[in-house]
Structure formats: C-alpha cells, structure tokens
C-alpha atoms as a PDB file:
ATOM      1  CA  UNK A   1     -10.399  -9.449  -0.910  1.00  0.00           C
ATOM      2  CA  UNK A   2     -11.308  -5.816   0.624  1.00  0.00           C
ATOM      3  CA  UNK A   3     -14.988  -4.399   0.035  1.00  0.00           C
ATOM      4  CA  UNK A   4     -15.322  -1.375   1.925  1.00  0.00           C
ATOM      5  CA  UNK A   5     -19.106   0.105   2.284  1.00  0.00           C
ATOM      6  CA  UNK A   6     -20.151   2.995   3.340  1.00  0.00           C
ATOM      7  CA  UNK A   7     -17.285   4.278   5.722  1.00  0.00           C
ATOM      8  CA  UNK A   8     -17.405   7.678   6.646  1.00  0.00           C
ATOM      9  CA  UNK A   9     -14.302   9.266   8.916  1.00  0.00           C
ATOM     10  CA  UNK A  10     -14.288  12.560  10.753  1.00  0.00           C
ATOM     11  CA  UNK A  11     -10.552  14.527  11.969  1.00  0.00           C
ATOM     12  CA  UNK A  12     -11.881  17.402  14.255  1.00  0.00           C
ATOM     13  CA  UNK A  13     -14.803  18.308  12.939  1.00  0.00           C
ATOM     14  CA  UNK A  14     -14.219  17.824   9.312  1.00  0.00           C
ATOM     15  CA  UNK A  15     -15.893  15.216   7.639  1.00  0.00           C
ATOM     16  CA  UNK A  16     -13.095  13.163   5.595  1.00  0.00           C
ATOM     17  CA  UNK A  17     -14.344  10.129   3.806  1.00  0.00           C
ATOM     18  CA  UNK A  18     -17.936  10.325   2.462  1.00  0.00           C
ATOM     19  CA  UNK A  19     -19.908   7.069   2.463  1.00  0.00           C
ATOM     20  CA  UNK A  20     -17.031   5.552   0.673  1.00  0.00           C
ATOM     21  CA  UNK A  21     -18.124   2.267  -1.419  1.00  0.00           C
ATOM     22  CA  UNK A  22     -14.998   0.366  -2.697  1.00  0.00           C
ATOM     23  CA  UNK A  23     -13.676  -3.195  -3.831  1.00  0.00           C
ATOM     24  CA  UNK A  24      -9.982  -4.435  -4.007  1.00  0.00           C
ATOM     25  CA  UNK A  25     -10.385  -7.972  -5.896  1.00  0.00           C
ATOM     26  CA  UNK A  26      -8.799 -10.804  -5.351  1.00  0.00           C
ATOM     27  CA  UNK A  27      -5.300 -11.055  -7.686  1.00  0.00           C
ATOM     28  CA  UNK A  28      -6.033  -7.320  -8.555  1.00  0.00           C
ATOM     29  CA  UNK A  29      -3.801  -4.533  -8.355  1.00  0.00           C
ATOM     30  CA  UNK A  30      -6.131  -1.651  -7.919  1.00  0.00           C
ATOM     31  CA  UNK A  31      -4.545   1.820  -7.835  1.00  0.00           C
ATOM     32  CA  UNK A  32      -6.188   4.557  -5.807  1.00  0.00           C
ATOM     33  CA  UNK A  33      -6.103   7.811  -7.425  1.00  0.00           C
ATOM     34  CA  UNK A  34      -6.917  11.367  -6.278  1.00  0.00           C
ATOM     35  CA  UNK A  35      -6.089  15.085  -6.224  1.00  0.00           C
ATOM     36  CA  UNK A  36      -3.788  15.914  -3.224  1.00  0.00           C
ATOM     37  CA  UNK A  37      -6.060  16.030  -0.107  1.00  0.00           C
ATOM     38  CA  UNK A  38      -9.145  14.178  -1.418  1.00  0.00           C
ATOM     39  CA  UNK A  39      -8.715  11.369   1.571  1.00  0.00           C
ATOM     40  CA  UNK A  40      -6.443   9.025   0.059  1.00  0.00           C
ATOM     41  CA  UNK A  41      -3.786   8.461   2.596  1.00  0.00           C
ATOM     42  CA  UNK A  42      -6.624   8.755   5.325  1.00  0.00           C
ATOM     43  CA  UNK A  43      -8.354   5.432   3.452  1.00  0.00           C
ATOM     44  CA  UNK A  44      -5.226   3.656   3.568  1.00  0.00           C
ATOM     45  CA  UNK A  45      -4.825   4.386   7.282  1.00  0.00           C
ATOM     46  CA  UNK A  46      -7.979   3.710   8.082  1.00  0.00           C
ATOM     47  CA  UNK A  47      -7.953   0.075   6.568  1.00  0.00           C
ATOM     48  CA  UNK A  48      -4.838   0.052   8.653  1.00  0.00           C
ATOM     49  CA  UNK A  49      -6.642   1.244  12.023  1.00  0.00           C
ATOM     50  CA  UNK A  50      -4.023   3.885  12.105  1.00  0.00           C
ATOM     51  CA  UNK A  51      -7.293   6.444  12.569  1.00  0.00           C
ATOM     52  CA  UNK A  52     -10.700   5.730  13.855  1.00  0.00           C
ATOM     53  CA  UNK A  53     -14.233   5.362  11.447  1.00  0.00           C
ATOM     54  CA  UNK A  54     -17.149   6.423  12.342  1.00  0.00           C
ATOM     55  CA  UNK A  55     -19.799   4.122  10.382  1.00  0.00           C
ATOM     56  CA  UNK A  56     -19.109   1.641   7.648  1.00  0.00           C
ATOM     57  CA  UNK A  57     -17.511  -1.128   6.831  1.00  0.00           C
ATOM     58  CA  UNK A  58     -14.294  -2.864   5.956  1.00  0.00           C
ATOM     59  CA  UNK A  59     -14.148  -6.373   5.017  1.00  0.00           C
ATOM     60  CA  UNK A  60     -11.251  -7.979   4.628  1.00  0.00           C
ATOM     61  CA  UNK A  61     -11.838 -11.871   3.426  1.00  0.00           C
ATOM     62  CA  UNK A  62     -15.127 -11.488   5.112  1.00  0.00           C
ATOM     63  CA  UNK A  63     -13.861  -9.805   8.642  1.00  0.00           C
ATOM     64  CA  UNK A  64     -14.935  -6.706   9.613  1.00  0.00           C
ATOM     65  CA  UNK A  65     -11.438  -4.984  10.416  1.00  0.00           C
ATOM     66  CA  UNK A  66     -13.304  -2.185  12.043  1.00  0.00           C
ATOM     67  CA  UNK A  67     -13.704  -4.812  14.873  1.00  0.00           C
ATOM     68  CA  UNK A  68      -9.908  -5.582  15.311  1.00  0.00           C
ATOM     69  CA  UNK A  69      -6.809  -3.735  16.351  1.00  0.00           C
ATOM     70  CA  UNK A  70      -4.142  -2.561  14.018  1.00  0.00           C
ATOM     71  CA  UNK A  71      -1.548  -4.999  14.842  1.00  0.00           C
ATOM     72  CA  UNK A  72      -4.135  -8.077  14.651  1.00  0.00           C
ATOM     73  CA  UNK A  73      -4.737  -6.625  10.563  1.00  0.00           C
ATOM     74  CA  UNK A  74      -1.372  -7.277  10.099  1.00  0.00           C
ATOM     75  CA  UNK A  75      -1.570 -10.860  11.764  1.00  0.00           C
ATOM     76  CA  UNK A  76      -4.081 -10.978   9.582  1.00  0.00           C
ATOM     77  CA  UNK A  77      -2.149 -10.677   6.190  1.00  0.00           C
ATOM     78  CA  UNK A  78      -2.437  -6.963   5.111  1.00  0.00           C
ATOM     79  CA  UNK A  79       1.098  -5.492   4.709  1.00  0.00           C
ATOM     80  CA  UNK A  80       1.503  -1.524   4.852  1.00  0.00           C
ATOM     81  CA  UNK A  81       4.318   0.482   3.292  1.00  0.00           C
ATOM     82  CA  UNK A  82       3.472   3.836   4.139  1.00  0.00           C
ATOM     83  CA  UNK A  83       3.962   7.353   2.511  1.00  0.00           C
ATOM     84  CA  UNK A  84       7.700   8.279   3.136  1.00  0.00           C
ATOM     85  CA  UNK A  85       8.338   5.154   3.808  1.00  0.00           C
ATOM     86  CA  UNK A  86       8.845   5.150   8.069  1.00  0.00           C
ATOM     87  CA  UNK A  87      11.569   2.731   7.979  1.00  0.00           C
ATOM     88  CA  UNK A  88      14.022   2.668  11.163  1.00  0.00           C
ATOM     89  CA  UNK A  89      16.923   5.067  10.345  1.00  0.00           C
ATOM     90  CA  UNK A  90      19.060   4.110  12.950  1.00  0.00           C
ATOM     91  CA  UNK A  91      18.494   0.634  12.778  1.00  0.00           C
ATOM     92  CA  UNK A  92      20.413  -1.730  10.346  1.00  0.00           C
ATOM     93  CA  UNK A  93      19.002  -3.381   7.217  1.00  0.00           C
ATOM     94  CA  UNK A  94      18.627  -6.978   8.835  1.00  0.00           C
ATOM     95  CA  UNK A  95      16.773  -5.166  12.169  1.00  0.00           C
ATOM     96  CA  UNK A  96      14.440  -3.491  10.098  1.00  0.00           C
ATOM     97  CA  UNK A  97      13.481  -6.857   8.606  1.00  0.00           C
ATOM     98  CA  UNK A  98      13.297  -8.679  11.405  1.00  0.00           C
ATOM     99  CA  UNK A  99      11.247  -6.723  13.412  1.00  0.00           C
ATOM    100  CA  UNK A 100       8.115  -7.921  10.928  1.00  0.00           C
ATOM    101  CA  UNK A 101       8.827 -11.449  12.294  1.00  0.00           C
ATOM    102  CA  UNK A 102       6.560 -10.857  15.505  1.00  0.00           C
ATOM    103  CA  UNK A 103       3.856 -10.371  13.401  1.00  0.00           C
ATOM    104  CA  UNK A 104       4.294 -12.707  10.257  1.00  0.00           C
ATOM    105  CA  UNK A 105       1.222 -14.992  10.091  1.00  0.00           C
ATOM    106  CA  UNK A 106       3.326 -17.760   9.972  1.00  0.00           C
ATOM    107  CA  UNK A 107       5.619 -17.051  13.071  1.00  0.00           C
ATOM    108  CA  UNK A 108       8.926 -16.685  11.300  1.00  0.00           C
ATOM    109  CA  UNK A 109      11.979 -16.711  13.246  1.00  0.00           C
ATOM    110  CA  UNK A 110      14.021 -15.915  10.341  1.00  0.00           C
ATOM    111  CA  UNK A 111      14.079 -13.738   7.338  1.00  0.00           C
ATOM    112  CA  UNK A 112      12.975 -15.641   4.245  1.00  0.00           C
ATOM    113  CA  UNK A 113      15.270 -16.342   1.557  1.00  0.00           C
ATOM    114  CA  UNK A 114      12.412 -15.029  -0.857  1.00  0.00           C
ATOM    115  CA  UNK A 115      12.832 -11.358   0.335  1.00  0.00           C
ATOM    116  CA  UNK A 116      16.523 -11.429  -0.603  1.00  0.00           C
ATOM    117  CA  UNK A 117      15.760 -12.989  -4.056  1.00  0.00           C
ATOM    118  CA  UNK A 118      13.211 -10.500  -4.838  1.00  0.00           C
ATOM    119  CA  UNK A 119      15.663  -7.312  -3.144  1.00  0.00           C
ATOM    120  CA  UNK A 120      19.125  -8.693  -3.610  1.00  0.00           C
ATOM    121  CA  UNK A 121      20.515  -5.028  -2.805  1.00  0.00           C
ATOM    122  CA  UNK A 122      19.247  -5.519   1.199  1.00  0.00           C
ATOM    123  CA  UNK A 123      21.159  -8.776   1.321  1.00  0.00           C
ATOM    124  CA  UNK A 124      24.323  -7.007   0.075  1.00  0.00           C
ATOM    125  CA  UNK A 125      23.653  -3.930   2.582  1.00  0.00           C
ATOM    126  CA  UNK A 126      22.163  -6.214   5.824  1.00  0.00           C
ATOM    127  CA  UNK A 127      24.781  -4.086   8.062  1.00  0.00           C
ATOM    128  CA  UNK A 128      23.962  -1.127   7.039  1.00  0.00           C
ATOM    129  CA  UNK A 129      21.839   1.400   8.824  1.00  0.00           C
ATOM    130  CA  UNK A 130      18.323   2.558   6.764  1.00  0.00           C
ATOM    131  CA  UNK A 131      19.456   6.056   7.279  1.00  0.00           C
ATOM    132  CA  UNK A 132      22.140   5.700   4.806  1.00  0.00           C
ATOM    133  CA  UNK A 133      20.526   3.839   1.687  1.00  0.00           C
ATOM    134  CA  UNK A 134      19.210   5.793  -1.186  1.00  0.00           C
ATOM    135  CA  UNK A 135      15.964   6.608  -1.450  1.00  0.00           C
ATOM    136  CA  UNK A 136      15.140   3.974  -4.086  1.00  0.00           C
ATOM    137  CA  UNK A 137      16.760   0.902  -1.710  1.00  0.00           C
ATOM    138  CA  UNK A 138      14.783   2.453   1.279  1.00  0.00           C
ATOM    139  CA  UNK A 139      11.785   1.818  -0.343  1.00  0.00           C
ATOM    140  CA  UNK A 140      12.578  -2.044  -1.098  1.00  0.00           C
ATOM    141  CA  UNK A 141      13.396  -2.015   2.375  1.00  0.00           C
ATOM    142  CA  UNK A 142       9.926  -0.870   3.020  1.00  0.00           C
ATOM    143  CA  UNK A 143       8.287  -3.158   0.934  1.00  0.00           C
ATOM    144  CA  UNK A 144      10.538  -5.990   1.953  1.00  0.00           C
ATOM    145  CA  UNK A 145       9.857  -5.284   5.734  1.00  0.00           C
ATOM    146  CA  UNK A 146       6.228  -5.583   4.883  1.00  0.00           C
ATOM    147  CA  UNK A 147       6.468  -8.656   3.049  1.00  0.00           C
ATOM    148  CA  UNK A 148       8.475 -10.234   5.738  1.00  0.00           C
ATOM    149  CA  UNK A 149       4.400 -10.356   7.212  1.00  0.00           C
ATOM    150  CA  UNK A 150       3.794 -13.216   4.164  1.00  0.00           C
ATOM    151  CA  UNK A 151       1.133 -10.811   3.341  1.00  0.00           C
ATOM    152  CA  UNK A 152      -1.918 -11.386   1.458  1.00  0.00           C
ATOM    153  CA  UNK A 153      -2.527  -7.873   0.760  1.00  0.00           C
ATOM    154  CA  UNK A 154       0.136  -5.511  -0.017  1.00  0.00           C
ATOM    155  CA  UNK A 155      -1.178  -1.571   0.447  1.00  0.00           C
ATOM    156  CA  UNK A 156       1.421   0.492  -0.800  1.00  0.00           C
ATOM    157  CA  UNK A 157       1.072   4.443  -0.661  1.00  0.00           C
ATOM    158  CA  UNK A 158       2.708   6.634  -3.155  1.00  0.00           C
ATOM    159  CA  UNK A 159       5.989   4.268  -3.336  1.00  0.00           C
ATOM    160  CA  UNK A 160       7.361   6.354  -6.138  1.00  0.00           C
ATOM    161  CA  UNK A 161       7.341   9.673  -4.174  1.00  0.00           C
ATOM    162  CA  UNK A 162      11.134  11.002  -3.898  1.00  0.00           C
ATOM    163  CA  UNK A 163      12.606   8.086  -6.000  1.00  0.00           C
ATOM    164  CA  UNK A 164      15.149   8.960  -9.369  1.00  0.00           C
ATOM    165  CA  UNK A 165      13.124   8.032 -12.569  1.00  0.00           C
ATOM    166  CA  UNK A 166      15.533   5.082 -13.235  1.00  0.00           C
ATOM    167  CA  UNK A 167      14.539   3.370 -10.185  1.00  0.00           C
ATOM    168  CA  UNK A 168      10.572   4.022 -10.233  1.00  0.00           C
ATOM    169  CA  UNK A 169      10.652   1.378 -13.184  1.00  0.00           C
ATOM    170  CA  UNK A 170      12.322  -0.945 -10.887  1.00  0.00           C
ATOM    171  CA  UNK A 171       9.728  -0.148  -8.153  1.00  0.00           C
ATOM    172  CA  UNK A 172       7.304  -1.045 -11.084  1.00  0.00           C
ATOM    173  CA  UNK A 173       8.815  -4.625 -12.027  1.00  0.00           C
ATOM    174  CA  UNK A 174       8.544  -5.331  -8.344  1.00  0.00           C
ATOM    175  CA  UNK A 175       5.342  -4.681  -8.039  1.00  0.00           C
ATOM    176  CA  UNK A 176       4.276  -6.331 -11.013  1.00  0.00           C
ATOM    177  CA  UNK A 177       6.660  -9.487 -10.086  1.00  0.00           C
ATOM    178  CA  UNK A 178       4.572  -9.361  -6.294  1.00  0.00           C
ATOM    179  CA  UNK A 179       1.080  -8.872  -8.143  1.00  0.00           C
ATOM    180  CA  UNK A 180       1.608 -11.840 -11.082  1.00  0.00           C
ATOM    181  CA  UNK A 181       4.036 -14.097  -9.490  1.00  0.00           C
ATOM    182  CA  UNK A 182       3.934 -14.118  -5.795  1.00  0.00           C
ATOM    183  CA  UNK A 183       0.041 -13.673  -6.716  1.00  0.00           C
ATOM    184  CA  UNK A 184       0.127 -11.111  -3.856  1.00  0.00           C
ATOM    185  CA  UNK A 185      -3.592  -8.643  -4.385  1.00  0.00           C
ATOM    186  CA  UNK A 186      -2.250  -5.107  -4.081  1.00  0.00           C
ATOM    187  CA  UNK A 187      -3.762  -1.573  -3.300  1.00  0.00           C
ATOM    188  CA  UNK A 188      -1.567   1.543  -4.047  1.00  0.00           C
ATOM    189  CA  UNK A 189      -1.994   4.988  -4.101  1.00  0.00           C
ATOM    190  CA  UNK A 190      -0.003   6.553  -6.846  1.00  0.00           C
ATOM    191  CA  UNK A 191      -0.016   9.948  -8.313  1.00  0.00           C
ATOM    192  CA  UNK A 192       2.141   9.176 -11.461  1.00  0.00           C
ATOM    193  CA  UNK A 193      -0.621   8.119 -14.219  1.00  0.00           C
ATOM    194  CA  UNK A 194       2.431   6.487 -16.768  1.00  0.00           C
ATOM    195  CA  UNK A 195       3.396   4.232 -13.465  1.00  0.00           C
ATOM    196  CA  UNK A 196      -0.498   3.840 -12.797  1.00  0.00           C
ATOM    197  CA  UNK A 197      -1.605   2.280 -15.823  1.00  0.00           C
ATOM    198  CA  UNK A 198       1.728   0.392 -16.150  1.00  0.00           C
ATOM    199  CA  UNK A 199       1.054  -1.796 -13.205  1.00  0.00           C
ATOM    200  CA  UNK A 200      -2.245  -1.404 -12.208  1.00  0.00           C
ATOM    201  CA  UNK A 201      -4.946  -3.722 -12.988  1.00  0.00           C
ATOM    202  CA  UNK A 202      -8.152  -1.315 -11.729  1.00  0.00           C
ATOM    203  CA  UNK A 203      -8.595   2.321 -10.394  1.00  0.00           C
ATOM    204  CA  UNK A 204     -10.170   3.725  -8.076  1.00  0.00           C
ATOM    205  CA  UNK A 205     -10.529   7.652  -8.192  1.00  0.00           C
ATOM    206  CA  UNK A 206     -11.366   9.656  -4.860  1.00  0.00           C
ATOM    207  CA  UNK A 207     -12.817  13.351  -5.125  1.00  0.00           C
ATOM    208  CA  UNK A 208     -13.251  15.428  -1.890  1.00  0.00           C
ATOM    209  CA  UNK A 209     -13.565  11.838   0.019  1.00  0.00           C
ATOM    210  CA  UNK A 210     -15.536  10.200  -1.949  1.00  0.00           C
ATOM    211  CA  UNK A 211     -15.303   7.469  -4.858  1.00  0.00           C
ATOM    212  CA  UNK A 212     -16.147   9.030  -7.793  1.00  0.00           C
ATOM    213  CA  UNK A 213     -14.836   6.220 -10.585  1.00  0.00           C
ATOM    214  CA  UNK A 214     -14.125   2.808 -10.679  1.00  0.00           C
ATOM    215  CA  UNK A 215     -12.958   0.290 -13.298  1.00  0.00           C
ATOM    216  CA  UNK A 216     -10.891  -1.882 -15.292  1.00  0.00           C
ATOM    217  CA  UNK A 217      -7.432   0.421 -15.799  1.00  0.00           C
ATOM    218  CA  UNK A 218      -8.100   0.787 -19.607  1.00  0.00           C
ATOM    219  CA  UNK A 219     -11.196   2.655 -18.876  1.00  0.00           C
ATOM    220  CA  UNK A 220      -9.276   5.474 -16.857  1.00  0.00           C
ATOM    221  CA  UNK A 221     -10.477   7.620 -19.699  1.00  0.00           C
ATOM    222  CA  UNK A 222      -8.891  11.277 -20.716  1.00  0.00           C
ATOM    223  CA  UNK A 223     -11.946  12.947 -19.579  1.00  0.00           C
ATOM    224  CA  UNK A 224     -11.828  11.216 -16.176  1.00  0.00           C
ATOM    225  CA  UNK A 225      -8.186  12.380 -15.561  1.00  0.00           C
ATOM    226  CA  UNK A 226      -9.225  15.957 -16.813  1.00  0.00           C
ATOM    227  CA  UNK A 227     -12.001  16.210 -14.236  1.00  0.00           C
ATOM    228  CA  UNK A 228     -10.483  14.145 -11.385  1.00  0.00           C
ATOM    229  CA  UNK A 229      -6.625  14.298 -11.531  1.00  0.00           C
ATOM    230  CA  UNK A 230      -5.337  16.813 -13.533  1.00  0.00           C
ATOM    231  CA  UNK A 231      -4.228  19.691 -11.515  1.00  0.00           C
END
C-alpha cells in the first residue's frame, strides 16, 4: 500500500532521513521502531506532507504523494493520529468528529454509526469538551476522528504515550479489531516492544534516519533490539 524509496529530508541544515527504502503492505500492520530522535516522527510527517522532502519517493497505491498536498492525502484515504494526540480541547466530542467529515472520501454528512460501535465511550461523552477526557478516551477520540476519513491507511504515532497500563491493552484490541476486521493496513510508531509485537504484523527499525531492519515481527530478534532499541 506505501513503498517509500529513497527519500531523503533536510530541517536547517541537518540531514534527517537518509535514502530511506520502506514498504507498508497491504492488510499489514507494520510498526516503526527507533531510538528517540532517529527520524521517526519526521517519516510519519512527511508521508503526511506536514514537512517538505527533498528527493525520493512515496507511493501510496501507486501515487506519488510527494506530488499532492496534505489535505488531498487525506482525501485520499491515509488517516493520521499524531504524537500527543492534537485533538481540539475546547471543542466537544461530536465537533471533533465531525470536523473529519470535509475530508472523508466518501463525503459524509454524518458521523458513522461504526465509530460509536468501535468507541462506545465518545457516544456516551458527545457533549463533552476533549479537554476534559482522560488521556486513554482522548486517544480513541483521536483515532476515531481519523477514522471518521473511512481511511485506508491508518498511521498512528506512539498512541500509547501518556496512557495508564490498563488502557494501552485496550488501545491494543482496537488496533488489532481495525487491522483484522475493518481490514484497515496500519503504520505505527511505538516504543513499547510487549505492545509492538502484540499487534504488529512487521517492523521496521530506523537508526540515525535510516532503515536499518525490516521483517516479519517474529524476526525482531534480541540482538536487533540490543543494537537498535535498547537504550
């Protein structure tokens, strides 16, 4: 579904992302993995076109994003929850939703019933305002804002940061429920390697902005995660 090749991205004069060669299958659920500051978030955001490449590549379903805006990807089908979440604190439950209906490929005018099946919390708490759900329920509300899109592609970064341990498994079963049942493809970034190789499908590792590893998840190997993760 995603094949990047050779992308290379520059902030100031630093040089980010190295020639970067990576594949998200079709169906998958491929987990990016990384030290802090080795250019993960900076993939995600530029798949997104949330920052600018330099050279490369990034196909999505054959199109060369690199080509199109940011808000035309998400016409496109690729949903984005990003790091910390960035929902609308201010705004209620059902606002935060709905503002994903101006760009959901298939021109929603209202909130599907499937959202509230998969998050029943956000249809108990449509009145309230984002600022004042836990952290766990802020993050459904993330990933149910993004879904709202009917996204083919679900990129997801870190979506365990700041959540209580009870509620990561949750996070988990939702994932899993999007990745096997809605048969949604999904790329995450995620930093916990129990929660990693519980979900995920493949890994990618990155290493000072480049892709070091890549494979099915039950070759993410103790000497991999020695060299490439452990801090």
């Amino acid at each position: 579904m995603l094949t990047i090749k050779s992308l290379n991205q520059f902030y100031g004069g630093s040089h980010i992302l190295w020639d970067v060669d990576m594949t998200v299958p079709t169906g998958s659920c491929t987990c990016l993995m990384g030290r802090n500051g080795m250019g993960k978030t900076t993939l995600l955001k530029c798949i997104m076109g949330l920052l600018p490449t330099v050279s490369g590549e990034l196909l999505y379903d054959d199109t060369d994003l690199r080509k199109i805006s940011a808000d035309r990807r998400a016409r496109l089908g690729v949903g984005y929850v990003p790091q910390g979440r960035e929902i609308f604190s201010q705004l209620t439950v059902e606002e935060n939703l709905r503002i994903g209906l101006s760009a959901s490929r298939g021109k929603l005018k209202e909130i599907p019933e499937q959202i509230f099946t998969m998050f029943p919390v956000l249809k108990k708490m449509l009145r309230r305002r984002g600022g004042d759900l836990s952290g766990g329920q802020q993050q459904q509300l993330a990933i149910g804002r993004a879904m709202v899109l009917e996204p083919k592609l679900l990129i997801l970064d870190e979506p365990t940061e700041g959540i209580q341990p009870n509620i990561v498994h949750e996070i988990g079963d939702i994932i899993l429920r999007l990745n096997k049942e809605a048969n949604l493809t999904v790329l995450l970034v995620e930093q916990k390697l129990p929660f990693a190789r519980r979900v995920a499908s493949e890994f990618r590792i990155i290493d000072k902005g480049r892709i070091v590893a890549a494979d099915r998840i039950a070759g993410l190997t103790d000497d991999l995660v020695r060299h490439h993760l452990t801090v």
